[in-house]
N, C-alpha and C. Protein backbone atom coordinates (compact mmCIF):
# COMPACT_ATOMS: atom_id res chain seq x y z
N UNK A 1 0.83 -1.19 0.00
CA UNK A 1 0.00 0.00 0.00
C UNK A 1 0.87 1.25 0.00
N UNK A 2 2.06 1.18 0.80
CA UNK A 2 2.84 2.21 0.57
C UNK A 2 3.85 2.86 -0.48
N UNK A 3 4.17 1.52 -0.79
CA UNK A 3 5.22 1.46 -2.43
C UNK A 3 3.70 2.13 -3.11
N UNK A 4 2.16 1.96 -3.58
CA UNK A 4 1.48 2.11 -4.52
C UNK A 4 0.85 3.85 -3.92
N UNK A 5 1.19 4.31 -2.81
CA UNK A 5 0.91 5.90 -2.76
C UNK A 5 1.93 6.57 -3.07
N UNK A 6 3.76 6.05 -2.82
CA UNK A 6 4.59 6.50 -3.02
C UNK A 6 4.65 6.71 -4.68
N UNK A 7 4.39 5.95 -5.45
CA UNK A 7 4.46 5.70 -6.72
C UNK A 7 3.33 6.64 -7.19
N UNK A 8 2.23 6.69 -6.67
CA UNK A 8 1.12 7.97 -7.76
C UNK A 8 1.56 9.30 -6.91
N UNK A 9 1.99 9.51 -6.07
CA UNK A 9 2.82 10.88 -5.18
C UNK A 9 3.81 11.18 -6.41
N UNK A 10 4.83 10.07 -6.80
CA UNK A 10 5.72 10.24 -7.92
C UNK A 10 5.15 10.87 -9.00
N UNK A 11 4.29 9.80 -9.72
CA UNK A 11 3.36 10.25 -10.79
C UNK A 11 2.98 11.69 -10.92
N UNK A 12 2.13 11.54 -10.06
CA UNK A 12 1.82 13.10 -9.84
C UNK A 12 2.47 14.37 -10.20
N UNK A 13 3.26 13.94 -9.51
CA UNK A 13 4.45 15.69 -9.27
C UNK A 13 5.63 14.93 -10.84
N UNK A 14 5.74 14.30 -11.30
CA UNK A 14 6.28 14.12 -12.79
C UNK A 14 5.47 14.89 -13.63
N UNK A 15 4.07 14.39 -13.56
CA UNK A 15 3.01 15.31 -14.28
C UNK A 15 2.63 16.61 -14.19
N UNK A 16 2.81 17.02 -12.62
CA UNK A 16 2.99 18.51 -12.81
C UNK A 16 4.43 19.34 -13.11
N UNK A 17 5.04 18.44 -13.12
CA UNK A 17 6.38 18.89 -13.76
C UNK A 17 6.68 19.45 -15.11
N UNK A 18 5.94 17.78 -15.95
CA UNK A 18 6.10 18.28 -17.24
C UNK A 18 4.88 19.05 -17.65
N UNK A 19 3.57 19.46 -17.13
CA UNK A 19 2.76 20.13 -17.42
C UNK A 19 3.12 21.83 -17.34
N UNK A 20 4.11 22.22 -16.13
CA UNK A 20 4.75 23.10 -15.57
C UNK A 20 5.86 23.65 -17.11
N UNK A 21 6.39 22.73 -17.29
CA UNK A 21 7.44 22.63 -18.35
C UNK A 21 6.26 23.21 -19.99
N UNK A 22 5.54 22.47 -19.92
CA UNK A 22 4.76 22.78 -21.35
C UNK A 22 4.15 24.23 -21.47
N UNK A 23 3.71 24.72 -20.10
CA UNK A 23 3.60 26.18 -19.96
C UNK A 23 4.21 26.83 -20.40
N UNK A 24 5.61 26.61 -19.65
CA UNK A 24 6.27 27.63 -19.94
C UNK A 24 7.11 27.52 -21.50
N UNK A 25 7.11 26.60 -21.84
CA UNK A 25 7.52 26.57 -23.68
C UNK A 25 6.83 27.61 -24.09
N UNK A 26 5.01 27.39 -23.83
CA UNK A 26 4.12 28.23 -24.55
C UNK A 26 4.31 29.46 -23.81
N UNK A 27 4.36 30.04 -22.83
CA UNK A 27 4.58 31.32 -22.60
C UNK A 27 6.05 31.81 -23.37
N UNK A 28 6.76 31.24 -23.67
CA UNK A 28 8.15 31.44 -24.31
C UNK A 28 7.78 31.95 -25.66
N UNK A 29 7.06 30.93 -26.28
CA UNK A 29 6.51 30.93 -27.89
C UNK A 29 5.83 32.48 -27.87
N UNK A 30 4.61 32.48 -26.62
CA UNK A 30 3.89 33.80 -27.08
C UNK A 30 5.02 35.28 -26.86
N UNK A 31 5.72 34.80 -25.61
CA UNK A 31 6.38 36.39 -25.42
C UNK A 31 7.21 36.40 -26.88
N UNK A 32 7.84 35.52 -27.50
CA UNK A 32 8.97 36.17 -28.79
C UNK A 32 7.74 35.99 -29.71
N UNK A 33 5.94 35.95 -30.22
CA UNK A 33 5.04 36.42 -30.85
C UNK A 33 5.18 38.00 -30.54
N UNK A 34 5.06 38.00 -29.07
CA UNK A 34 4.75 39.49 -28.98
C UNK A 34 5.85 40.19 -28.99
N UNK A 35 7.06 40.03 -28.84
CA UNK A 35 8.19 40.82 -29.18
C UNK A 35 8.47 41.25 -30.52
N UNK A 36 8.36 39.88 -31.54
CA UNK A 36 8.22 40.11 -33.06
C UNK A 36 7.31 41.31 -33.00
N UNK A 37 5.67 41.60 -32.47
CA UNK A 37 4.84 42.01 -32.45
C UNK A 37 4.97 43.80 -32.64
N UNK A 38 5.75 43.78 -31.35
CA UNK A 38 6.29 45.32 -31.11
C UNK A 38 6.99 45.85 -31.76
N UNK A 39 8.18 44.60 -32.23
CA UNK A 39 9.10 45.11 -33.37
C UNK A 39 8.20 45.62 -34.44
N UNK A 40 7.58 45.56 -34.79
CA UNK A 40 6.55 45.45 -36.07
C UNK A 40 6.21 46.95 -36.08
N UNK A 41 5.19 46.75 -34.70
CA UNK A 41 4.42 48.15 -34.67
C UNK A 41 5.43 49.23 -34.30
N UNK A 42 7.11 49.28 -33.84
CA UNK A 42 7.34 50.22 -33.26
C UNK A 42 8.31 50.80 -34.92
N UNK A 43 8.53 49.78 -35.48
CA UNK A 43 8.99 50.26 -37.38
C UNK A 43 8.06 51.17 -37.93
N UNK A 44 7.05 50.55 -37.56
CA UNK A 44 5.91 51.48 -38.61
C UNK A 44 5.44 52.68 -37.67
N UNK A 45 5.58 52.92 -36.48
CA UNK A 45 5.55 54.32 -35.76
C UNK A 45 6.82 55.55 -36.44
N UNK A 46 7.89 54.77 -36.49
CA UNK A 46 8.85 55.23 -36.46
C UNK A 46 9.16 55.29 -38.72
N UNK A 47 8.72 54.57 -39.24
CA UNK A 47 8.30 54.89 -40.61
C UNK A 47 7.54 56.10 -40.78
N UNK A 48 6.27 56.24 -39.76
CA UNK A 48 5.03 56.87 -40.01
C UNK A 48 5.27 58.62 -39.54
N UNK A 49 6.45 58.44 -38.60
CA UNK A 49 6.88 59.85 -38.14
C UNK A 49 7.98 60.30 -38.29
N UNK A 50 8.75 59.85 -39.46
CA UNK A 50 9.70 60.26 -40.29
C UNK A 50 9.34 61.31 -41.28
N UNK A 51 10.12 62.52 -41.44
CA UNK A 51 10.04 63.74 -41.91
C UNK A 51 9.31 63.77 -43.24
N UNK A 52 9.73 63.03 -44.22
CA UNK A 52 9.17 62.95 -45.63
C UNK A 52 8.01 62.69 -45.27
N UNK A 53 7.11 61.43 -44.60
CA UNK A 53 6.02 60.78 -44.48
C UNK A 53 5.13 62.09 -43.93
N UNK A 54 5.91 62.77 -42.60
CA UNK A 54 4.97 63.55 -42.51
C UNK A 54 4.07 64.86 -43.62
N UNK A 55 5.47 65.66 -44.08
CA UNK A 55 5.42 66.25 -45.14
C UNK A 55 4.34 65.70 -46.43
N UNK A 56 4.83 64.73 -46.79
CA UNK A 56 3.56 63.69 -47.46
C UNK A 56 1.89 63.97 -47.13
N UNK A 57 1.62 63.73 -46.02
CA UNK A 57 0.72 63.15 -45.17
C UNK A 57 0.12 64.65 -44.87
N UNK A 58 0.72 66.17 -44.46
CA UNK A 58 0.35 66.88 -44.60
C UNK A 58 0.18 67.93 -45.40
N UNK A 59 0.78 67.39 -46.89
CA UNK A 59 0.32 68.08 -48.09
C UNK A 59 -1.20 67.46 -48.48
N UNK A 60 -1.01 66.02 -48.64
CA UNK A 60 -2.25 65.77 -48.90
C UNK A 60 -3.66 66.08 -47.87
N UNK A 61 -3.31 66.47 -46.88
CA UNK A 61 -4.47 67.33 -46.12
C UNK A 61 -5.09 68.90 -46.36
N UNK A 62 -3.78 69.47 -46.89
CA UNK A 62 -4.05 70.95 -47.80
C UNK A 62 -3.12 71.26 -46.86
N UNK A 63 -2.20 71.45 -46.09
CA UNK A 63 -1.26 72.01 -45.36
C UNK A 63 0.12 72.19 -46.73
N UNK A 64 0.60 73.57 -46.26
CA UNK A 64 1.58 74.26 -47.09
C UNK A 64 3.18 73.74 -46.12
N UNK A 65 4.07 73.97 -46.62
CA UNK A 65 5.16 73.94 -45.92
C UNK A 65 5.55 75.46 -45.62
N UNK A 66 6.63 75.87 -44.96
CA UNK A 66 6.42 77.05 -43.84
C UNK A 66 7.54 77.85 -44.82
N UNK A 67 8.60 76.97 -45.40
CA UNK A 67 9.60 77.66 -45.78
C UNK A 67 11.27 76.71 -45.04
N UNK A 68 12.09 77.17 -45.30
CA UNK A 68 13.17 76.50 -44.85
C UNK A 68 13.38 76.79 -43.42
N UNK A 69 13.59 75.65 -43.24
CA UNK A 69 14.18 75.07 -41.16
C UNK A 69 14.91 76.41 -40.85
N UNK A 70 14.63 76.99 -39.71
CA UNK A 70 15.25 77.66 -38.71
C UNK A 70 16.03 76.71 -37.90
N UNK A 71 17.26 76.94 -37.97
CA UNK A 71 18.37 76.87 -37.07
C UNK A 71 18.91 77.49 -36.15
N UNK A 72 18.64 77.24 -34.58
CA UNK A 72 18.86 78.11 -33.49
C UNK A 72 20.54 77.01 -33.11
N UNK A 73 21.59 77.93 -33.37
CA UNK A 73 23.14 77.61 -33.03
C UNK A 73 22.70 77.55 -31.37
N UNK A 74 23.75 76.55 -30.85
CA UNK A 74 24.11 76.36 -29.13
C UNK A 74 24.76 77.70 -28.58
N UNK A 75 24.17 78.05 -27.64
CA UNK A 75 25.12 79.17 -26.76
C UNK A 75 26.59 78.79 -26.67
């Protein structure tokens, strides 16, 4: 009787072991989904607020450009 509780006690905690283990694969898998993810969206922020794009983006709204960049030199 004791060898057969010792043995599903074993069982047991093997199974939450490797169940423990399969989690965390899949939490592994989703965090580098969502890292790819960010990479993604933080290109196309950074595409989308780049100087030409804007210029682009606010001609075709009816906005004029101002004239050439002012340059304020460092003290």
């Amino acid at each position: 009787m004791t060898a057969f509780l010792l043995g599903l006690t074993y069982l047991v905690q093997t199974m939450h072991v490797a169940a423990t283990g399969f989690d965390m694969a899949r939490l592994a898998e989703e965090r580098d989904r969502l890292t790819q993810q960010l990479r993604s969206v933080e290109g196309t922020i950074l595409r989308s607020g780049a100087e030409p794009v804007v210029i682009e983006e606010a001609q075709k709204r009816g906005f004029d450009r101002l004239g050439e960049p002012l340059r304020i030199p460092a003290p």
